[in-house]
C-alpha atoms as a PDB file:
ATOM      1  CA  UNK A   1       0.000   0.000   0.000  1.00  0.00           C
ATOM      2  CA  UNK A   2       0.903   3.340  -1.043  1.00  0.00           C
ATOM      3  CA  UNK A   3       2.674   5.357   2.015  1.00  0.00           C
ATOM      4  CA  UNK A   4       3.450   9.348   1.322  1.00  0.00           C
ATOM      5  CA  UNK A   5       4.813  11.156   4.835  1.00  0.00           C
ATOM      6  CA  UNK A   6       7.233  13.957   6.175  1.00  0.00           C
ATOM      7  CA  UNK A   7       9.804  11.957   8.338  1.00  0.00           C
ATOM      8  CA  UNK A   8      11.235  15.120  10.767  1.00  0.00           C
ATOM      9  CA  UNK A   9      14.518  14.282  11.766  1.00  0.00           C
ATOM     10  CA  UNK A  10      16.109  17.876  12.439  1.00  0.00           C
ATOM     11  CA  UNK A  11      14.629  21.204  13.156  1.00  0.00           C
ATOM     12  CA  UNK A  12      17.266  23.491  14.381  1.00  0.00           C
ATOM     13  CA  UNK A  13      18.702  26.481  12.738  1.00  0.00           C
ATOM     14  CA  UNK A  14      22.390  26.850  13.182  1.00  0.00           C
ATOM     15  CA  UNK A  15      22.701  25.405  16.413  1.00  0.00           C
ATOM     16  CA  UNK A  16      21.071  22.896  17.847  1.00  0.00           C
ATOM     17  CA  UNK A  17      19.403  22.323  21.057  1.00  0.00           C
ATOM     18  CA  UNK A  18      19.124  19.897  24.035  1.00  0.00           C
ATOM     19  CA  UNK A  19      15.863  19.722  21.998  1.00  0.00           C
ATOM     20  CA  UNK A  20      15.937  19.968  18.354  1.00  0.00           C
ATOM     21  CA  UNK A  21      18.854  18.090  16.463  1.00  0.00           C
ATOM     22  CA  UNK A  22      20.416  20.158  13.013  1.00  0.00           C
ATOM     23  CA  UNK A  23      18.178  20.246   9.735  1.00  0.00           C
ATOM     24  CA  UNK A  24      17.037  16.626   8.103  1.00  0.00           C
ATOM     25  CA  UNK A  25      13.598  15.469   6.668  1.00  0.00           C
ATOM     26  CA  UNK A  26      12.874  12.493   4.642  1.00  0.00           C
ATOM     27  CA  UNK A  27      10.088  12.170   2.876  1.00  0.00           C
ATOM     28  CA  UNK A  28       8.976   8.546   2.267  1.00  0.00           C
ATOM     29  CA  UNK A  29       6.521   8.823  -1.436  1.00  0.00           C
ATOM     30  CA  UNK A  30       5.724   5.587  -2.080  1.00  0.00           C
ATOM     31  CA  UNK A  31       8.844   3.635  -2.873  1.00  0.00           C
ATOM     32  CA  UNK A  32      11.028   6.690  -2.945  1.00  0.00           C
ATOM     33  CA  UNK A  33      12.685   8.266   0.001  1.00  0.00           C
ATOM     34  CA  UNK A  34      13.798  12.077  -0.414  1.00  0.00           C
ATOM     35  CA  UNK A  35      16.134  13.283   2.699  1.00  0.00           C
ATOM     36  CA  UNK A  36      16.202  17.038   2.290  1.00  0.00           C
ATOM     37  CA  UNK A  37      18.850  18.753   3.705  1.00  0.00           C
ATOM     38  CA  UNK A  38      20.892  16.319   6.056  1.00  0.00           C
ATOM     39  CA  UNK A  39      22.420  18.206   9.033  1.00  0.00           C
ATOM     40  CA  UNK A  40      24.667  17.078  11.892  1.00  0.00           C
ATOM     41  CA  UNK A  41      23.497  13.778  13.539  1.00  0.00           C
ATOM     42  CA  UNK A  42      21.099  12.431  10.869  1.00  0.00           C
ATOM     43  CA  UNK A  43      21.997   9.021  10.923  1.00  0.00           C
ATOM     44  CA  UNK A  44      21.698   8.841  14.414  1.00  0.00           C
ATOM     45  CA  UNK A  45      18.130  10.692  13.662  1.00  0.00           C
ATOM     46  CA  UNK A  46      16.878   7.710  11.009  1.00  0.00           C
ATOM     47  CA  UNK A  47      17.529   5.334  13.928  1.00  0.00           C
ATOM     48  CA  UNK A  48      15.677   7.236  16.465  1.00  0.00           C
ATOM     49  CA  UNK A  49      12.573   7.425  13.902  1.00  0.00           C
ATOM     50  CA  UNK A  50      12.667   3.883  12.786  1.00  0.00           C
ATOM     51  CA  UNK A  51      13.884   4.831   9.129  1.00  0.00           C
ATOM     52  CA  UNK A  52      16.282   2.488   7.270  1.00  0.00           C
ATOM     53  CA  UNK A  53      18.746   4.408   5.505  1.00  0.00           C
ATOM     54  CA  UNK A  54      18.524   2.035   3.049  1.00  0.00           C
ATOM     55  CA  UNK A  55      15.278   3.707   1.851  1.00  0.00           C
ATOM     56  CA  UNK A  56      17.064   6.623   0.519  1.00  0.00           C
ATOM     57  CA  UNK A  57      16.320   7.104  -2.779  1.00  0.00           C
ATOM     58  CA  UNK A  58      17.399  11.006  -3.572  1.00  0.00           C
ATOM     59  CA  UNK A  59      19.625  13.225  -1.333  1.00  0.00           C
ATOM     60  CA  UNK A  60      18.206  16.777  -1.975  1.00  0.00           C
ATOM     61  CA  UNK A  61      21.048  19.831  -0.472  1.00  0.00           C
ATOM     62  CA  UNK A  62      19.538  23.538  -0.374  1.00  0.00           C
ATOM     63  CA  UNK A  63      22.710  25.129  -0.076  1.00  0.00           C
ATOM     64  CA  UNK A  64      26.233  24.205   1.700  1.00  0.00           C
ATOM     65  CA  UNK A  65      25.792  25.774   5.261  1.00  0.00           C
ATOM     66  CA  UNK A  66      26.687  23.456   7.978  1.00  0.00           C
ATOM     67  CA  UNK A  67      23.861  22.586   9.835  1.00  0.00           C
ATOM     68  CA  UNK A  68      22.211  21.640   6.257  1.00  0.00           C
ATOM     69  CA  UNK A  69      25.027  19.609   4.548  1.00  0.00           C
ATOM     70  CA  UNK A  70      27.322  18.375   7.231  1.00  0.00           C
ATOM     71  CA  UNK A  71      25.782  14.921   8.296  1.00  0.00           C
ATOM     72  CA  UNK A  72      25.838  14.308   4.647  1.00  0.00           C
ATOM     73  CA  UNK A  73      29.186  12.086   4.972  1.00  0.00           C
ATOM     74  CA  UNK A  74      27.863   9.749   7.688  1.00  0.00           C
ATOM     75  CA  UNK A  75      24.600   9.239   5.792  1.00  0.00           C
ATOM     76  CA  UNK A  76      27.067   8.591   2.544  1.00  0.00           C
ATOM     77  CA  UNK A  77      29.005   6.043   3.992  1.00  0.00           C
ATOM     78  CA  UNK A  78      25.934   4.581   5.952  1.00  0.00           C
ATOM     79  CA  UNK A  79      24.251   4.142   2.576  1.00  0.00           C
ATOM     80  CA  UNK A  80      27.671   2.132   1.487  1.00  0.00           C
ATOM     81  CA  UNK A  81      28.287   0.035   4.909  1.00  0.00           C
ATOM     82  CA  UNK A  82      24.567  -1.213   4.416  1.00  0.00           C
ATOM     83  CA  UNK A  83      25.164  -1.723   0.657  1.00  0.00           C
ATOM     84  CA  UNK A  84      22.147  -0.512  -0.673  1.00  0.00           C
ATOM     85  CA  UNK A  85      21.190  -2.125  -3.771  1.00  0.00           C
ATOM     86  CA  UNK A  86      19.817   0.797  -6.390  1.00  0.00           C
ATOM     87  CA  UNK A  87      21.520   4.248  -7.276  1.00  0.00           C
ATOM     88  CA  UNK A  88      20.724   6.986  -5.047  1.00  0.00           C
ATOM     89  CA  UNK A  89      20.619  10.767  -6.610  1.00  0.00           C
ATOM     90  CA  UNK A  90      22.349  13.756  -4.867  1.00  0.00           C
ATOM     91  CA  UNK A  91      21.625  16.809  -5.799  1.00  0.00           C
ATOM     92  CA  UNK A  92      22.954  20.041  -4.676  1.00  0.00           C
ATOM     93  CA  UNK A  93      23.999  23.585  -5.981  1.00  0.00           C
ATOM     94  CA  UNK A  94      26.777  23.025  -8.582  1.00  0.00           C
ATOM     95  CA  UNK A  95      28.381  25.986  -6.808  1.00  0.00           C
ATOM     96  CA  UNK A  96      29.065  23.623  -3.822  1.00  0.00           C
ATOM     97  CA  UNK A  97      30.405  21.002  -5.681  1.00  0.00           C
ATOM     98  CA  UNK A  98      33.696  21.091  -4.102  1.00  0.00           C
ATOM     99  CA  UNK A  99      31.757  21.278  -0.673  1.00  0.00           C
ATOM    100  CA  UNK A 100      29.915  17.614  -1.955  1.00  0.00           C
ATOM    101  CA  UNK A 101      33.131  15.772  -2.572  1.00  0.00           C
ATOM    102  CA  UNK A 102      34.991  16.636   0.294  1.00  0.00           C
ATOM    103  CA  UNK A 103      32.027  15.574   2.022  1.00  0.00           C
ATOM    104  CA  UNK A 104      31.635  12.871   0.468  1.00  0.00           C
ATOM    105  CA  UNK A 105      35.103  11.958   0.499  1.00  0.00           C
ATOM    106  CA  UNK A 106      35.582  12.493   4.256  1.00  0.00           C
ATOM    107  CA  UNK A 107      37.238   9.800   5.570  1.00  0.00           C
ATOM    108  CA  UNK A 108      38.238   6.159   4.479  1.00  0.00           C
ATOM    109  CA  UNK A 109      35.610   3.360   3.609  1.00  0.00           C
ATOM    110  CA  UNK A 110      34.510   0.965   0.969  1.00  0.00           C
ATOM    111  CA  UNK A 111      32.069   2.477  -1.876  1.00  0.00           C
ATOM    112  CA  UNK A 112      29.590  -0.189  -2.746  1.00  0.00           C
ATOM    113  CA  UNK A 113      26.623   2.121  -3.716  1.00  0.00           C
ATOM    114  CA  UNK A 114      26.125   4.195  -7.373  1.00  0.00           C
ATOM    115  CA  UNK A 115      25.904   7.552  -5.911  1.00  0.00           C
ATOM    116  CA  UNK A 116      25.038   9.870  -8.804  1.00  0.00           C
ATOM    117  CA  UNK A 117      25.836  13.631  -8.475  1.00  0.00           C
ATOM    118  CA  UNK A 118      23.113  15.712 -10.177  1.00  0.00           C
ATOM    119  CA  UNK A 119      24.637  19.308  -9.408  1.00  0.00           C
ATOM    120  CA  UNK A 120      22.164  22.302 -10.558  1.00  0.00           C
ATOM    121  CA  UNK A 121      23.641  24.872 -12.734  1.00  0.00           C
ATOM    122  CA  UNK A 122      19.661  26.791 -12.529  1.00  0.00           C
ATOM    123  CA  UNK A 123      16.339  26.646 -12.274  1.00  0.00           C
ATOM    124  CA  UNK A 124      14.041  24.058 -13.516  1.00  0.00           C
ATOM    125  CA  UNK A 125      13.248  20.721 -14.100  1.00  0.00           C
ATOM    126  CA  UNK A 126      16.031  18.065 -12.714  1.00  0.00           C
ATOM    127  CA  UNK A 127      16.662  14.510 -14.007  1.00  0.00           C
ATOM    128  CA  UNK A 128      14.923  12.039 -11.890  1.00  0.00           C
ATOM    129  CA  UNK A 129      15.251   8.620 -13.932  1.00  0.00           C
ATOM    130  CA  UNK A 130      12.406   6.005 -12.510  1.00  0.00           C
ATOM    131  CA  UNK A 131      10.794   8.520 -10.502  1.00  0.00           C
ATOM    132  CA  UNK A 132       6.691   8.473 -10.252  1.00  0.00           C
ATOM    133  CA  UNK A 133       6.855  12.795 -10.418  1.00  0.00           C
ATOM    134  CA  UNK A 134       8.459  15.307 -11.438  1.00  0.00           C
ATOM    135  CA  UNK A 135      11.399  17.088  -9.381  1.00  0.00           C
ATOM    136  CA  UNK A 136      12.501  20.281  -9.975  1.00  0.00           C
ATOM    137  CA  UNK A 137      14.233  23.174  -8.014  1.00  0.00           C
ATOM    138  CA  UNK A 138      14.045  27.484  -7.685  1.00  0.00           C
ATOM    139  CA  UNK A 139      16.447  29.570  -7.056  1.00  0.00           C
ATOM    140  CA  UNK A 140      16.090  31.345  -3.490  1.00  0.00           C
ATOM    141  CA  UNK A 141      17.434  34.297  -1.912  1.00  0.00           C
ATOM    142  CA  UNK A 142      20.652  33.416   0.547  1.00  0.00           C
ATOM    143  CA  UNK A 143      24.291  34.697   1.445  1.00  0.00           C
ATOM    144  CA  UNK A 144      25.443  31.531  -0.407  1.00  0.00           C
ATOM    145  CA  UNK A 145      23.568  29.772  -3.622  1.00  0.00           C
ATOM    146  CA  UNK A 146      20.520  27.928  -2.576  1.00  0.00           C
ATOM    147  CA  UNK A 147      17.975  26.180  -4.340  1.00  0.00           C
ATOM    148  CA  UNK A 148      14.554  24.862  -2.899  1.00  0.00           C
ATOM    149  CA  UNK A 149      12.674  21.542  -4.560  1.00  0.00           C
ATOM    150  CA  UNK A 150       9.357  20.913  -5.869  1.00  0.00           C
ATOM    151  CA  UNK A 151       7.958  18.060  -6.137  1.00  0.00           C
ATOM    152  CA  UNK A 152       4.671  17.423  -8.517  1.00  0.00           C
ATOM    153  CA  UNK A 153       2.470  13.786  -9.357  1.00  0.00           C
ATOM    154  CA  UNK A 154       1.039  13.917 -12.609  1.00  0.00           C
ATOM    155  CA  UNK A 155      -2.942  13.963 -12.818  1.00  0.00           C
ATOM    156  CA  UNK A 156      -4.030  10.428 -12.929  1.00  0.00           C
ATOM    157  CA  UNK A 157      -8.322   9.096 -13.145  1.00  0.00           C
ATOM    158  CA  UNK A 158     -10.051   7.755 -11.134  1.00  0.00           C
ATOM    159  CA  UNK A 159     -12.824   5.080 -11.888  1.00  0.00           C
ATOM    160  CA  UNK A 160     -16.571   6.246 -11.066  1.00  0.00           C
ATOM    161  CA  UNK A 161     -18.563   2.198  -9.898  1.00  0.00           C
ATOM    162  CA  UNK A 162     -21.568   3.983 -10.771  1.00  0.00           C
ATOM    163  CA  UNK A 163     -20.811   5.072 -14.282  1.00  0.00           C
ATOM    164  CA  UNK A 164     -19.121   1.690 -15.248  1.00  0.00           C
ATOM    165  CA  UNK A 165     -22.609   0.486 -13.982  1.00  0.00           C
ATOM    166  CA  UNK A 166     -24.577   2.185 -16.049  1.00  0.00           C
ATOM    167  CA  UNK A 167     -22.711   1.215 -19.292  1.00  0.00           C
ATOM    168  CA  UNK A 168     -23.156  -2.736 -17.994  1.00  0.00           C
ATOM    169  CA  UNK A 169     -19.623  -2.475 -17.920  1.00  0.00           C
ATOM    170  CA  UNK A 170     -17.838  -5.230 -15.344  1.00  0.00           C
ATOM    171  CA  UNK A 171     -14.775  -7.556 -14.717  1.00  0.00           C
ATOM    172  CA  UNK A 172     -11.470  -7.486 -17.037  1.00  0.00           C
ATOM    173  CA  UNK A 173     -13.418  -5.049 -19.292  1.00  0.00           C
ATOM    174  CA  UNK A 174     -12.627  -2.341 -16.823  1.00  0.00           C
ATOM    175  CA  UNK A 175      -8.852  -2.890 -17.358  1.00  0.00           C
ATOM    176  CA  UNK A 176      -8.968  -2.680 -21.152  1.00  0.00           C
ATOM    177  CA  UNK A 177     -10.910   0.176 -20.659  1.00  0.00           C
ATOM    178  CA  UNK A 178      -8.369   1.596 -18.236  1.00  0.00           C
ATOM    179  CA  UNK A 179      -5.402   0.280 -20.390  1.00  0.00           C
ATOM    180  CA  UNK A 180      -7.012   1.434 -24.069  1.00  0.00           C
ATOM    181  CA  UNK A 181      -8.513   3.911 -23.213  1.00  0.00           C
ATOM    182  CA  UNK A 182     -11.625   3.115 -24.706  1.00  0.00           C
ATOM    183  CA  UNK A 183     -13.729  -0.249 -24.825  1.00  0.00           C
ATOM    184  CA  UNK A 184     -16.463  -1.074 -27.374  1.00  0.00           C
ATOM    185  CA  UNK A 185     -19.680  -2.378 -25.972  1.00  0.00           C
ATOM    186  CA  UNK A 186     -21.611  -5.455 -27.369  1.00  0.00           C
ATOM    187  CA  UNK A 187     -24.563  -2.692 -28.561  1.00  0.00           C
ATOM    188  CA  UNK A 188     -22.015  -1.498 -30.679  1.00  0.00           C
ATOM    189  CA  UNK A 189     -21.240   1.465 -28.580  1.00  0.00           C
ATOM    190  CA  UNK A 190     -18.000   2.932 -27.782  1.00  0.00           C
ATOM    191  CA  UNK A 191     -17.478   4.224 -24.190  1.00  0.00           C
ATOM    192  CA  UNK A 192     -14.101   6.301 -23.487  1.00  0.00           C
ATOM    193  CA  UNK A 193     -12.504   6.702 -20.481  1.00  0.00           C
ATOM    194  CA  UNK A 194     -13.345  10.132 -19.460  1.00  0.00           C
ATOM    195  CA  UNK A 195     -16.841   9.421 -19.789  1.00  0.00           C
ATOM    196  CA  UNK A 196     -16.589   6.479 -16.619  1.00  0.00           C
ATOM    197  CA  UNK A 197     -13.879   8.445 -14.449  1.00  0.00           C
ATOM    198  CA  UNK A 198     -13.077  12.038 -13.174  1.00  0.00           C
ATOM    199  CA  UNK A 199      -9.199  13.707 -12.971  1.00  0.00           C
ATOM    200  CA  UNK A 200      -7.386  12.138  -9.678  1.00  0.00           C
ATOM    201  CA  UNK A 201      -5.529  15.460  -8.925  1.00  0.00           C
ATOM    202  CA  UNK A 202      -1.992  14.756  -8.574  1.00  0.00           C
ATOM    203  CA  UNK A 203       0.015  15.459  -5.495  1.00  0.00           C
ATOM    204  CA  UNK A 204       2.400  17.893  -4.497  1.00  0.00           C
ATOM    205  CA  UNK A 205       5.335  19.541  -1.879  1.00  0.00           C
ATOM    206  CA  UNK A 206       7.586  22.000  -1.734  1.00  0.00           C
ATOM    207  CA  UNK A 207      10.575  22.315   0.261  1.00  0.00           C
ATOM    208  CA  UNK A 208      11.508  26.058   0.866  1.00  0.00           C
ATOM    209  CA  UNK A 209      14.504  26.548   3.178  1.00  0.00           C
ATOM    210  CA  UNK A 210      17.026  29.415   4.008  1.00  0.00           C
ATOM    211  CA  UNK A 211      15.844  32.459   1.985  1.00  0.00           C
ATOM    212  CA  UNK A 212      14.714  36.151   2.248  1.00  0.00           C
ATOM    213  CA  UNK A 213      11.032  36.482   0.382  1.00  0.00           C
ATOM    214  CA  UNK A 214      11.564  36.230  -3.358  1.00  0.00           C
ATOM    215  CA  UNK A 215       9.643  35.264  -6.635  1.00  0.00           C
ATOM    216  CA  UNK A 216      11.370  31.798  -5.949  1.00  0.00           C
ATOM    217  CA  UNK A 217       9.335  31.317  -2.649  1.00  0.00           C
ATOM    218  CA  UNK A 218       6.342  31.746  -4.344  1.00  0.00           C
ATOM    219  CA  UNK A 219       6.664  29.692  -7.548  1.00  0.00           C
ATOM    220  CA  UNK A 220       7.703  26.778  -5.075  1.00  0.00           C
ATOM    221  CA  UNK A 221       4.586  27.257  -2.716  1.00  0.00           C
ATOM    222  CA  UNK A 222       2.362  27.586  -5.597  1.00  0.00           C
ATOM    223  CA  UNK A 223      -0.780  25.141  -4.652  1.00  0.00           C
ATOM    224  CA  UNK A 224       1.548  22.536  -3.000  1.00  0.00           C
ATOM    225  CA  UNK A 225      -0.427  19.550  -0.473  1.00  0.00           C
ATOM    226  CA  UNK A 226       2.623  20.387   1.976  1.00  0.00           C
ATOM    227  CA  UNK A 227       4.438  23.286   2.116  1.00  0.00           C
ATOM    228  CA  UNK A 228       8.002  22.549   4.415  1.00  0.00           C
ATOM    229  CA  UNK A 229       9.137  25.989   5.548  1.00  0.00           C
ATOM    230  CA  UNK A 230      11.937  27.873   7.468  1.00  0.00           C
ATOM    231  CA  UNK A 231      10.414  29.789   9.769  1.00  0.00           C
ATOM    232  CA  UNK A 232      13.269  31.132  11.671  1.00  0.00           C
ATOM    233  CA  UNK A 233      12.905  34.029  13.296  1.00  0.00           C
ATOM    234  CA  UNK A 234       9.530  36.193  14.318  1.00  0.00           C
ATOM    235  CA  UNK A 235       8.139  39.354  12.954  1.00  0.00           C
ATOM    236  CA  UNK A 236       9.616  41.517  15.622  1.00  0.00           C
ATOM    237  CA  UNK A 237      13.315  40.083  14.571  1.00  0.00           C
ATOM    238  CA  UNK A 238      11.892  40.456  10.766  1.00  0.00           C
ATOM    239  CA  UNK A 239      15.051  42.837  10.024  1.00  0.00           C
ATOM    240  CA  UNK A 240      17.455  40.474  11.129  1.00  0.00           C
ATOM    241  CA  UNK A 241      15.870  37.884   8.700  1.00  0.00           C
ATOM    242  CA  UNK A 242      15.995  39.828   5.993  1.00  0.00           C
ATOM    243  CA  UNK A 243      19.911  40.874   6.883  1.00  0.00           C
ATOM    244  CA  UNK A 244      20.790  37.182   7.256  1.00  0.00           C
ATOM    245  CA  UNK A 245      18.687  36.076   4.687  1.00  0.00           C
ATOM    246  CA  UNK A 246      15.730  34.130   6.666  1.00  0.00           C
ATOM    247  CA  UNK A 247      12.022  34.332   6.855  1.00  0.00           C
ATOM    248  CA  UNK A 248       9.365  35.291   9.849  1.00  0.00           C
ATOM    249  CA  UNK A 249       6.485  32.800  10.536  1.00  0.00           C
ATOM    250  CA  UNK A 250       4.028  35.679   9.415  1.00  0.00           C
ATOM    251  CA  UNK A 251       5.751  35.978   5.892  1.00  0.00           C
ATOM    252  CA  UNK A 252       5.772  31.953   5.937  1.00  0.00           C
ATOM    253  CA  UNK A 253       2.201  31.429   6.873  1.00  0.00           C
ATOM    254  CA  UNK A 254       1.251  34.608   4.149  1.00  0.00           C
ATOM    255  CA  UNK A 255       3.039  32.886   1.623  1.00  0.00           C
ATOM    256  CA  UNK A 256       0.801  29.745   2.414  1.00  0.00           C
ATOM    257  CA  UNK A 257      -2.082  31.820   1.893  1.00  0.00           C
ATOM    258  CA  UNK A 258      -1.574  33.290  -0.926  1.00  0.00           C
ATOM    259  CA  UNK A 259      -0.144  30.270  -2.661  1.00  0.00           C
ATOM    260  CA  UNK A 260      -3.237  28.187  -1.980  1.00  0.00           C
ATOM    261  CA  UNK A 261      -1.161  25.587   0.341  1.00  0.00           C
ATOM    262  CA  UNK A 262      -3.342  22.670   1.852  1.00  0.00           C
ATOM    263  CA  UNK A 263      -0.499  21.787   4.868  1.00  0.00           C
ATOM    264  CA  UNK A 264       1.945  24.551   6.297  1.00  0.00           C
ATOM    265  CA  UNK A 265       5.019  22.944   8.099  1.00  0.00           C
ATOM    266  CA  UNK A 266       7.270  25.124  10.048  1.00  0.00           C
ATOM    267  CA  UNK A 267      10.756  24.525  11.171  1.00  0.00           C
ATOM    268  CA  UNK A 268      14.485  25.470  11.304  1.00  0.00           C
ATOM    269  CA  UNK A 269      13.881  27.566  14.465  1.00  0.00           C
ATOM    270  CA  UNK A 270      16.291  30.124  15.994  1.00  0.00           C
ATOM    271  CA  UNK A 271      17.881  28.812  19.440  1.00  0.00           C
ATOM    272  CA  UNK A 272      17.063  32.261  20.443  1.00  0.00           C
ATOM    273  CA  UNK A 273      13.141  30.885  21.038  1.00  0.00           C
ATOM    274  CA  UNK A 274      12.989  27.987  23.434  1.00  0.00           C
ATOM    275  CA  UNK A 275       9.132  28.460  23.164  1.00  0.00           C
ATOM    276  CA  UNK A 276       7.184  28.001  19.847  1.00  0.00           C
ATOM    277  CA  UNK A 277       3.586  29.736  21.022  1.00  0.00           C
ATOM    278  CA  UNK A 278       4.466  32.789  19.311  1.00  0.00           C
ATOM    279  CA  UNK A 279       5.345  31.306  16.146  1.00  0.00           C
ATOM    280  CA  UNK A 280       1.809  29.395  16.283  1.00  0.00           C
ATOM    281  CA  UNK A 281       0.350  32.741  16.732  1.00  0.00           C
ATOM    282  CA  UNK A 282       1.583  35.034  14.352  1.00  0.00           C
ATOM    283  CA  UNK A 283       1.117  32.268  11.589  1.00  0.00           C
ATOM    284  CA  UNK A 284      -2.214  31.754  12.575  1.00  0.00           C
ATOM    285  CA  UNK A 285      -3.195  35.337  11.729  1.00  0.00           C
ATOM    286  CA  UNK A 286      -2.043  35.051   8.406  1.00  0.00           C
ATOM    287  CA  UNK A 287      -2.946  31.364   7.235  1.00  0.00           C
ATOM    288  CA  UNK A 288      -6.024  29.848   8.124  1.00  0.00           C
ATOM    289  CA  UNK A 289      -5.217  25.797   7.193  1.00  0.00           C
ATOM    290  CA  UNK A 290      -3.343  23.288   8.521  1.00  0.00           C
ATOM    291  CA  UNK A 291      -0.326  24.591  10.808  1.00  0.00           C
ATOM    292  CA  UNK A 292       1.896  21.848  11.899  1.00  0.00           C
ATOM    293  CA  UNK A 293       5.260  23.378  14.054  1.00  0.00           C
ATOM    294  CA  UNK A 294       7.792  20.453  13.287  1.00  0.00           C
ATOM    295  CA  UNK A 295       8.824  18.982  16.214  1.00  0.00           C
ATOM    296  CA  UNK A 296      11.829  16.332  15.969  1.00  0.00           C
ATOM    297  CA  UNK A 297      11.289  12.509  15.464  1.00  0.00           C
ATOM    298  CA  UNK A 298       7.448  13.626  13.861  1.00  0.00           C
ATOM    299  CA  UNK A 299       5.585  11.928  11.285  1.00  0.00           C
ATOM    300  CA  UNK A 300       3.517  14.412   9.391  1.00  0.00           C
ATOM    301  CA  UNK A 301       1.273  12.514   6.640  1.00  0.00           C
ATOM    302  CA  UNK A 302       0.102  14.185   3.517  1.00  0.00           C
ATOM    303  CA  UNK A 303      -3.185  15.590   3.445  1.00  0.00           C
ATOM    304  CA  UNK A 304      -5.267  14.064   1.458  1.00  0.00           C
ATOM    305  CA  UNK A 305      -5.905  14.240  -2.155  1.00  0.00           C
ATOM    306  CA  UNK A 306      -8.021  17.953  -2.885  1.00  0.00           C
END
């Protein structure tokens, strides 16, 4: 059965806390497994979830600041010391791709695993070979080059019982229908298969981290399921976000609203708030939907299909 949830493994923002370990998220799609941004400590993270590392399909880096890259050579050589069977595909700004060897080169073991760099040079559509979606990143506003991901299921149909009753349609005509496209009734009729179904809207998430508001924020948010979203500073610190290149929960949670977002995660919290209320509250003015304030070790499921 078909499994599609946010795996929180990290939610600190520079430094982490007794609480919150650096950055990490997996998100388990099926038979894929996208970790996003793997920060100090994420191996030890998958165990403490109950996540095999040998479900990582795609390694997906934002940009090459510590606490989002640096637990990317334990999770490397993990990957090899459990000799995962199928390719796994890193991608990363290509402006860090000194950053991703040395990292991935950072100390001595035995490769067994086809790790395939897929650096990004811009914007777009990336190269996702066997993938059920399509995967593509935005440019976003940082100190250093980072990109944020996308991640969009095609439309599929889905099969109205009462319709195939009407047309005395039953059994293995259904799949030739649903295979042809079209099925010819004994009458002499032909039925297609828009006339027995409706669109199944497909899926989507975005994954928006360190960046000052930009066009790129936006075109990533645009009518995701689940939006995954630095929040890491307040409105009241909104000038040191914009300095350090950050966002407030309010400019988070509007960004949700005006992009038409089903699920709004927050996370990648300063240390300088020990307490999340105020984050709660000043999204909640802004964004009336689902708020979830990512909390290490959660499991956050996809809504369900709009």
């Amino acid at each position: 059965m078909s499994h599609r949830e946010l795996v929180v493994l990290g939610t600190a923002s520079q430094v982490p806390t007794r609480h919150r370990n650096h950055n990490g998220y997996l998100l388990r799609w099926d038979g894929e497994g996208l970790l996003f941004d793997p920060g100090e400590g994420t191996q030890r993270q998958l165990l403490y979830a109950g996540v095999s590392a040998t479900g990582i399909t795609r390694i997906c880096v934002t940009h090459f600041h510590g606490d989002h890259c640096l637990g990317l050579a334990g999770v490397v050589q993990r990957l090899n010391l459990d000799r995962v069977a199928h390719p796994v595909d890193c991608y990363f700004p290509a402006s860090g791709t000194h950053f991703f060897e040395r990292l991935r080169h950072a100390s001595a073991f035995h490769e067994t695993v086809e790790l395939r760099p897929r650096p990004i040079t811009a914007a777009g559509p990336l190269e996702a070979p066997g993938s059920p979606f399509a995967l593509g990143a935005v440019r976003l506003s940082h100190p250093v080059e980072s990109f944020g991901y996308r991640l969009v299921e095609p439309d599929g149909r889905r099969i109205l019982p009462e319709r195939l009753a009407a047309y005395g349609i039953t059994g293995p005509d259904i799949g030739r229908l649903q295979r042809r496209g079209s099925l010819t009734l004994p009458d002499g009729r032909t039925v297609g298969l828009a006339e027995v179904s409706e669109v199944r809207r497909g899926q989507s998430f975005a994954f928006v981290m360190d960046t000052r508001l930009c066009e790129g924020v936006a075109a990533l948010a645009d009518g995701v399921d689940m939006l995954v979203i630095e929040a890491t500073f307040l409105e009241a610190d909104a000038a040191l976000a914009e300095e350090y290149g950050h966002l407030t929960a309010a400019q988070a949670a509007r960004t949700a609203t005006e992009a038409g977002v089903t699920t709004l995660v927050l996370t990648h919290f300063s240390q300088r708030y020990p307490d999340l209320d105020a984050h709660l509250t000043e999204a909640r003015r802004h964004f009336d939907g689902e708020i979830v304030l990512a909390e290490d070790l959660a499991r956050i499921d996809l809504p369900p299909r709009r």
